[in-house]
Protein backbone atom coordinates (compact mmCIF):
# COMPACT_ATOMS: atom_id res chain seq x y z
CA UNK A 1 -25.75 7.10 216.23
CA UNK A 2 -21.84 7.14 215.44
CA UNK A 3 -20.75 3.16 215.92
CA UNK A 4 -17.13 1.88 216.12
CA UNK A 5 -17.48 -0.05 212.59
CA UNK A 6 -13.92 0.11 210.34
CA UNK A 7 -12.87 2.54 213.60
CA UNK A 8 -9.08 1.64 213.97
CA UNK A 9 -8.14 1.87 217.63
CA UNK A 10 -4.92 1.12 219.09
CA UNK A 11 -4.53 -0.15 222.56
CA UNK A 12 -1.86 -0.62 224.82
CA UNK A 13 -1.36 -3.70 227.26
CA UNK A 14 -4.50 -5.14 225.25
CA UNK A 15 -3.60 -8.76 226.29
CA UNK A 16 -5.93 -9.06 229.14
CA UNK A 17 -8.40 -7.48 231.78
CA UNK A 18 -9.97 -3.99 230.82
CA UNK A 19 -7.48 -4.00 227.42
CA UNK A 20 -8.64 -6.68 226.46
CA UNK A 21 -12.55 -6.39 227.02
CA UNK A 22 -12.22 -3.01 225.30
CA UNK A 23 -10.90 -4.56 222.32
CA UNK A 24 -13.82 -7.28 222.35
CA UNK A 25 -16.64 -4.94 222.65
CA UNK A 26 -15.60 -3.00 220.12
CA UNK A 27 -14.72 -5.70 217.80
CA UNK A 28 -18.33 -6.90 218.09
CA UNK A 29 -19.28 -3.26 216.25
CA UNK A 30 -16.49 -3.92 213.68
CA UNK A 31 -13.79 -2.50 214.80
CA UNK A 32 -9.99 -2.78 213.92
CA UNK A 33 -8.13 -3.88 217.08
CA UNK A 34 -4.36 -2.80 217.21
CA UNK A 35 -3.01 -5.53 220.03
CA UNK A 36 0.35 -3.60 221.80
CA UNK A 37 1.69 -5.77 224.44
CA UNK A 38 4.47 -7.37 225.52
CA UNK A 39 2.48 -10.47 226.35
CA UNK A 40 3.45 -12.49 223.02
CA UNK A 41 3.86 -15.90 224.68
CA UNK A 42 1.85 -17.47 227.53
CA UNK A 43 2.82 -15.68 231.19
CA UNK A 44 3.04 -17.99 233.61
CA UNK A 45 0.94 -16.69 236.08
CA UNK A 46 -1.54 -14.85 234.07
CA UNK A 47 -3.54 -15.95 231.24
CA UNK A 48 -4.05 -14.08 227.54
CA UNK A 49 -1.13 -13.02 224.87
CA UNK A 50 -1.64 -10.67 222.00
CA UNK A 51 -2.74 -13.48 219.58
CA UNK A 52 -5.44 -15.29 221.46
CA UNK A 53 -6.94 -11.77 222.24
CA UNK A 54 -6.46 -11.05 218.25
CA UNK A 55 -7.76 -14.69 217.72
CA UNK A 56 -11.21 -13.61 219.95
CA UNK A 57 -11.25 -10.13 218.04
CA UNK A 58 -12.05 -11.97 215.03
CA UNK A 59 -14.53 -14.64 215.71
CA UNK A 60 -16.06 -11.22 217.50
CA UNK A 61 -16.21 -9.52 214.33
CA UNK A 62 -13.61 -7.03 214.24
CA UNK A 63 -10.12 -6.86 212.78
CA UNK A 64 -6.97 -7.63 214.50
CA UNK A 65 -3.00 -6.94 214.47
CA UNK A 66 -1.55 -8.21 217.15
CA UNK A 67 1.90 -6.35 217.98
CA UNK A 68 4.16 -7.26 220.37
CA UNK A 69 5.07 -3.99 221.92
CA UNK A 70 7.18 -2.50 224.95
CA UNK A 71 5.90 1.11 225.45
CA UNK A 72 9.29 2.04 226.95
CA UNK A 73 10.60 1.34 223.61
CA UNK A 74 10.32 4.89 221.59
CA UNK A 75 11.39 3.01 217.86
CA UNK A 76 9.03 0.48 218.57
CA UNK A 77 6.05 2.48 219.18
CA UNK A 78 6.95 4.72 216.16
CA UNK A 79 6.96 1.53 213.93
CA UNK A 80 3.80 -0.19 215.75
CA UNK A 81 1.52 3.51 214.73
CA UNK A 82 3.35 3.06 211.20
CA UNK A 83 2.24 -0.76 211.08
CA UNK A 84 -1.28 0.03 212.24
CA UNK A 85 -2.16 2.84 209.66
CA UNK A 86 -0.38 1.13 206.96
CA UNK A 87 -2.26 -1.75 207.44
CA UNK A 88 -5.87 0.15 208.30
CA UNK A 89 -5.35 3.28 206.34
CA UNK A 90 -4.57 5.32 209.77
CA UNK A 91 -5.83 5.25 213.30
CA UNK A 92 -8.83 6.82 214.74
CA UNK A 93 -8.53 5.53 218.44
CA UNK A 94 -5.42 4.97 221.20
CA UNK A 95 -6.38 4.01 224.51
CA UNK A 96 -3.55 4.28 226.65
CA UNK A 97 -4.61 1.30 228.96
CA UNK A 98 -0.91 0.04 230.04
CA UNK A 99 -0.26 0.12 233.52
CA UNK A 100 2.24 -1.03 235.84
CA UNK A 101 1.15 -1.25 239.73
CA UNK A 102 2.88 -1.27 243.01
CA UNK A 103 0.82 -0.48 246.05
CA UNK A 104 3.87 0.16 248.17
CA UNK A 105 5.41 2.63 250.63
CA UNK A 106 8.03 4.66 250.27
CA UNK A 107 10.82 2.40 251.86
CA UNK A 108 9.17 -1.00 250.18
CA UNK A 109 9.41 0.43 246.74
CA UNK A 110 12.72 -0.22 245.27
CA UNK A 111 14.05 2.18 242.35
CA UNK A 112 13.67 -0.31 239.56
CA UNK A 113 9.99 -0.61 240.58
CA UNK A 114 9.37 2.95 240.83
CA UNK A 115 10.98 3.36 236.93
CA UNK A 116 9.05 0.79 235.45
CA UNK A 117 5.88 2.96 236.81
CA UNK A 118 7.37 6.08 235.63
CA UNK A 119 7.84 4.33 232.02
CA UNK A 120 4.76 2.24 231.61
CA UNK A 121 2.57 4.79 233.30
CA UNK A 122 4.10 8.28 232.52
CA UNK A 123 5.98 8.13 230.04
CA UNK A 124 4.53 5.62 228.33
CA UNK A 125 1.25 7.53 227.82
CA UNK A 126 3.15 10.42 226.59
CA UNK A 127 5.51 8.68 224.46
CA UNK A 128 2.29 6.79 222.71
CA UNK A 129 0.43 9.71 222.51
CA UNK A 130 3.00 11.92 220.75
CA UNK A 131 3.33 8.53 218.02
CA UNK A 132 -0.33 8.37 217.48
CA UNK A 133 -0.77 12.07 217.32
CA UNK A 134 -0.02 12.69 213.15
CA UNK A 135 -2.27 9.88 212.52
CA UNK A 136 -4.71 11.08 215.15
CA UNK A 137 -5.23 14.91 212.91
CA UNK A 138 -5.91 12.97 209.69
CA UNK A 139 -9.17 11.03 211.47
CA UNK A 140 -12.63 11.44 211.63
CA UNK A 141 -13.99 11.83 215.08
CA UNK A 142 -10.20 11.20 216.62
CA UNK A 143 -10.32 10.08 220.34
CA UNK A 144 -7.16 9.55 222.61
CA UNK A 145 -8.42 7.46 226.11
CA UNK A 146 -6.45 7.26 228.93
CA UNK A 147 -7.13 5.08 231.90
CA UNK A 148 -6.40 7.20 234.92
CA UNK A 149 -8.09 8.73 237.60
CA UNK A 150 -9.07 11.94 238.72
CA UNK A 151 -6.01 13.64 240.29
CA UNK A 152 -7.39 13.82 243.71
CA UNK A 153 -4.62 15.59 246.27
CA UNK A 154 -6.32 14.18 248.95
CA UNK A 155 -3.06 13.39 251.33
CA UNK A 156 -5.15 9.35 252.06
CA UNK A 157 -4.11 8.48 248.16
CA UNK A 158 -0.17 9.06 249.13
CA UNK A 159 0.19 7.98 252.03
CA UNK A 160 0.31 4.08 252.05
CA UNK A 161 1.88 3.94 247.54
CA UNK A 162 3.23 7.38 246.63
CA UNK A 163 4.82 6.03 243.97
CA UNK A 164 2.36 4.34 242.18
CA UNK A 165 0.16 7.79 242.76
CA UNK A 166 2.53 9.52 241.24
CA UNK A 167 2.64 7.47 237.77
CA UNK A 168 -1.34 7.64 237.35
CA UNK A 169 -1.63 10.57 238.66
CA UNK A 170 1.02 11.64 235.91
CA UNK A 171 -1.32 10.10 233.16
CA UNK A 172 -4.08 12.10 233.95
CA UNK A 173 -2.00 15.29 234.02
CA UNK A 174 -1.12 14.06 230.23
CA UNK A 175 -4.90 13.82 229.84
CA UNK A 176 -5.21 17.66 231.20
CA UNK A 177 -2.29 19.25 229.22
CA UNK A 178 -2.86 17.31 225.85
CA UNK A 179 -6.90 17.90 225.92
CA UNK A 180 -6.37 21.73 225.86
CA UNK A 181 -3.18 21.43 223.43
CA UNK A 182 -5.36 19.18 220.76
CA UNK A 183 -8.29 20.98 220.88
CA UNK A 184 -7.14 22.71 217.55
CA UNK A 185 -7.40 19.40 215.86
CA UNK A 186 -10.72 18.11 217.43
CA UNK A 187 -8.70 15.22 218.99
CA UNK A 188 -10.69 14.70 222.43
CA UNK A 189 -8.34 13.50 225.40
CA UNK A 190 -10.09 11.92 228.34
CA UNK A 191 -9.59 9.78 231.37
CA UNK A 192 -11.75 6.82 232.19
CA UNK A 193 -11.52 5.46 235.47
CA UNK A 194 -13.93 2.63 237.67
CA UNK A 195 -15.98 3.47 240.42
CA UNK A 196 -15.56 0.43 241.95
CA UNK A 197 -12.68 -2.13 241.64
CA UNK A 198 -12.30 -4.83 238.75
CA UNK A 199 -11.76 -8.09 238.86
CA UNK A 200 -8.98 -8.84 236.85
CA UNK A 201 -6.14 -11.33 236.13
CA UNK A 202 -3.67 -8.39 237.44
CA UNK A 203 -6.15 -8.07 240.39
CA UNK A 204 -4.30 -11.91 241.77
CA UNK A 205 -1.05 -10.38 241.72
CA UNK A 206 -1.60 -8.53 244.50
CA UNK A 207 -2.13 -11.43 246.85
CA UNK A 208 -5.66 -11.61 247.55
CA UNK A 209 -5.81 -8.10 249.28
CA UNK A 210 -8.67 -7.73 247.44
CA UNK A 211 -11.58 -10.94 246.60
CA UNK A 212 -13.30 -11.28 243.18
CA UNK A 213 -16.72 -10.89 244.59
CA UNK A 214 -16.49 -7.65 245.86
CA UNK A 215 -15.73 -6.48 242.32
CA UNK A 216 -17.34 -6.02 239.33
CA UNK A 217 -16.33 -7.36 235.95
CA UNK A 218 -14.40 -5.46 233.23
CA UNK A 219 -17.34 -5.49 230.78
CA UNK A 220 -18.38 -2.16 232.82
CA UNK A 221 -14.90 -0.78 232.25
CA UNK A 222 -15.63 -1.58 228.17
CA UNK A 223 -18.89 -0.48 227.65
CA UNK A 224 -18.10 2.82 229.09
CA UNK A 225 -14.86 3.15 227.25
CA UNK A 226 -16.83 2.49 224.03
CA UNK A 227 -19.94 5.24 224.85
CA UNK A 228 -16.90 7.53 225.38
CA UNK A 229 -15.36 6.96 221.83
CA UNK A 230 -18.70 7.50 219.97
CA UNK A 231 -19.12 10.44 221.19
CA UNK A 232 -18.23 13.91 218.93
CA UNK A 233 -14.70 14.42 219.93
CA UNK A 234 -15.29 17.93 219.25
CA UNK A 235 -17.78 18.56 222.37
CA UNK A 236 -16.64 15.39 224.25
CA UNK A 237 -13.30 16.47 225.71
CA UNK A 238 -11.41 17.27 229.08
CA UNK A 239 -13.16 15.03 230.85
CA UNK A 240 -12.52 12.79 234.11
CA UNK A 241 -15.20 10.17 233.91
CA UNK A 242 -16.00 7.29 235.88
CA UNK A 243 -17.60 4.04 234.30
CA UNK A 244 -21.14 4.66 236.51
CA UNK A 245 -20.93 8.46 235.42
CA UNK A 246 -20.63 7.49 231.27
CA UNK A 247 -23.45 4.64 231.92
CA UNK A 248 -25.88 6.41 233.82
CA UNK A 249 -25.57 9.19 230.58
CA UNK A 250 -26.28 6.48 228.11
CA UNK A 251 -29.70 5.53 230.21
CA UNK A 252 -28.23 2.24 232.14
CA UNK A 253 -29.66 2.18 235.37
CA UNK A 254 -29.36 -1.44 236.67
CA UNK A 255 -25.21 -1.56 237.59
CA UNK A 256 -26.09 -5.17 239.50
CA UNK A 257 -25.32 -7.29 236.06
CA UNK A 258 -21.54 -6.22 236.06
CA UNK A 259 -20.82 -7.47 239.36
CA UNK A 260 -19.25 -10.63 240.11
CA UNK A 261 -21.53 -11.40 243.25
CA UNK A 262 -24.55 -9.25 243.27
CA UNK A 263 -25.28 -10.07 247.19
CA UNK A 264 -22.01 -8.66 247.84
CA UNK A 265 -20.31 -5.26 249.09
CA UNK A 266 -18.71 -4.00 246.28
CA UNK A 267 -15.47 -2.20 246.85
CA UNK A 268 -14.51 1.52 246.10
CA UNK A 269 -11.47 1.98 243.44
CA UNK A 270 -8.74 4.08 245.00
CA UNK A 271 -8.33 7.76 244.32
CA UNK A 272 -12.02 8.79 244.91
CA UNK A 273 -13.53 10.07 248.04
């Protein structure tokens, strides 16, 4: 069975939550760990920067570089890929995990909001995609994973945040157009996305709309991520997957151990019926 070991994957907003649970499972199968966040000093409101996650990538096992990175910035992601592959000897894995979030309406959104979603979200994905991509036709078994939904047009996913719609739903159109246009270079493209919501740091910022224990824990979010990047990224392409959906294929049949409180109700993520 392929494994992750001396895989070089690059992840964006890798401080914390699902970023950073991706980079610790696979650093456990001896992985190298590109950190690209902004988070380089202690938030104030949320924990995790890019070196205590690089710190935990090594007593896991794997390699780090932490980077401090601001997707919107086009140089900086040019010379974060360069760093990487000079450093690794290329890169065999993005996930484009950054994500900025604003469950607002229409007339609560201001403009400066709705660009940061745009950049993070959109064009962010795009912008790290087209970096990674010469790097990306020199690997072996090259995967590009984006975490984004299905793009559901069901009216009840606009209604109450169009905005923030928009942006993911524009990372998963990223994931449609650039699976077809890579398939030439046996670079799979595919969206992962959780059935149910996770409890993250980011999760608090929100004001307690939505409680811990009907969640379950990013580990899910990781393992699936990781199934998905073993796989031959020849056949394994195009896809829209949810974190059950990639489990259930790799045999797991007991989902009760990623929840935060098993006795609860757990919550349905947005954007699926």
């Amino acid at each position: 069975m392929t494994t992750l070991k001396n895989k070089t994957i690059f992840i964006s907003g890798a401080s914390r939550g699902i970023g950073e649970a991706i980079a610790l499972l696979a650093a456990k199968e001896g992985a190298n760990i590109v950190i690209a966040s902004k988070s380089d000093t202690a938030h104030p409101k949320l924990p995790g920067t890019i070196h205590t996650v690089a710190t935990a990538v090594e007593q896991a096992g794997g390699k780090a570089l932490a980077i401090k990175l601001d997707i919107r910035d086009d140089e900086g992601i040019a010379d974060a890929m360069a760093l990487a592959a000079d450093k690794f000897g290329g890169i065999d894995v993005l996930v484009n995990n950054a994500s900025a979030i604003s469950l607002t309406g229409t007339a609560d959104t201001p403009m400066k909001r709705f660009d940061l979603m745009m950049d993070v979200n959109v064009r962010g994905t795009f912008a790290c995609s087209q970096a990674a991509l010469p790097y990306l036709k020199k690997a072996e078994n090259p995967h590009i994973l984006t975490l984004s939904p299905p793009i559901n047009l069901n009216p009840v996913w606009f209604k109450k945040h169009a905005a923030y719609t928009i942006a993911k739903y524009g990372m998963s159109m990223c994931v449609l157009g650039m699976a077809e246009e890579f398939k030439e270079f046996n670079i799979a493209v595919n969206a992962l996305w959780p059935k149910t919501i996770i409890s993250t740091a980011a999760l608090a910022m929100l004001g307690g709309v939505i409680k811990p224990e009907n969640c379950r824990k990013p580990d899910i979010v990781a393992e699936s991520a990781c199934a998905i990047l073993r796989r031959d990224s020849e056949t394994c392409t195009g896809n829209f997957f949810s974190d059950e959906e990639v489990l259930a294929e790799e045999g797991v049949v007991d989902f009760a151990v990623y929840a935060n409180d098993a006795s609860k109700v757990l919550q349905k993520d947005i954007f699926l019926d």
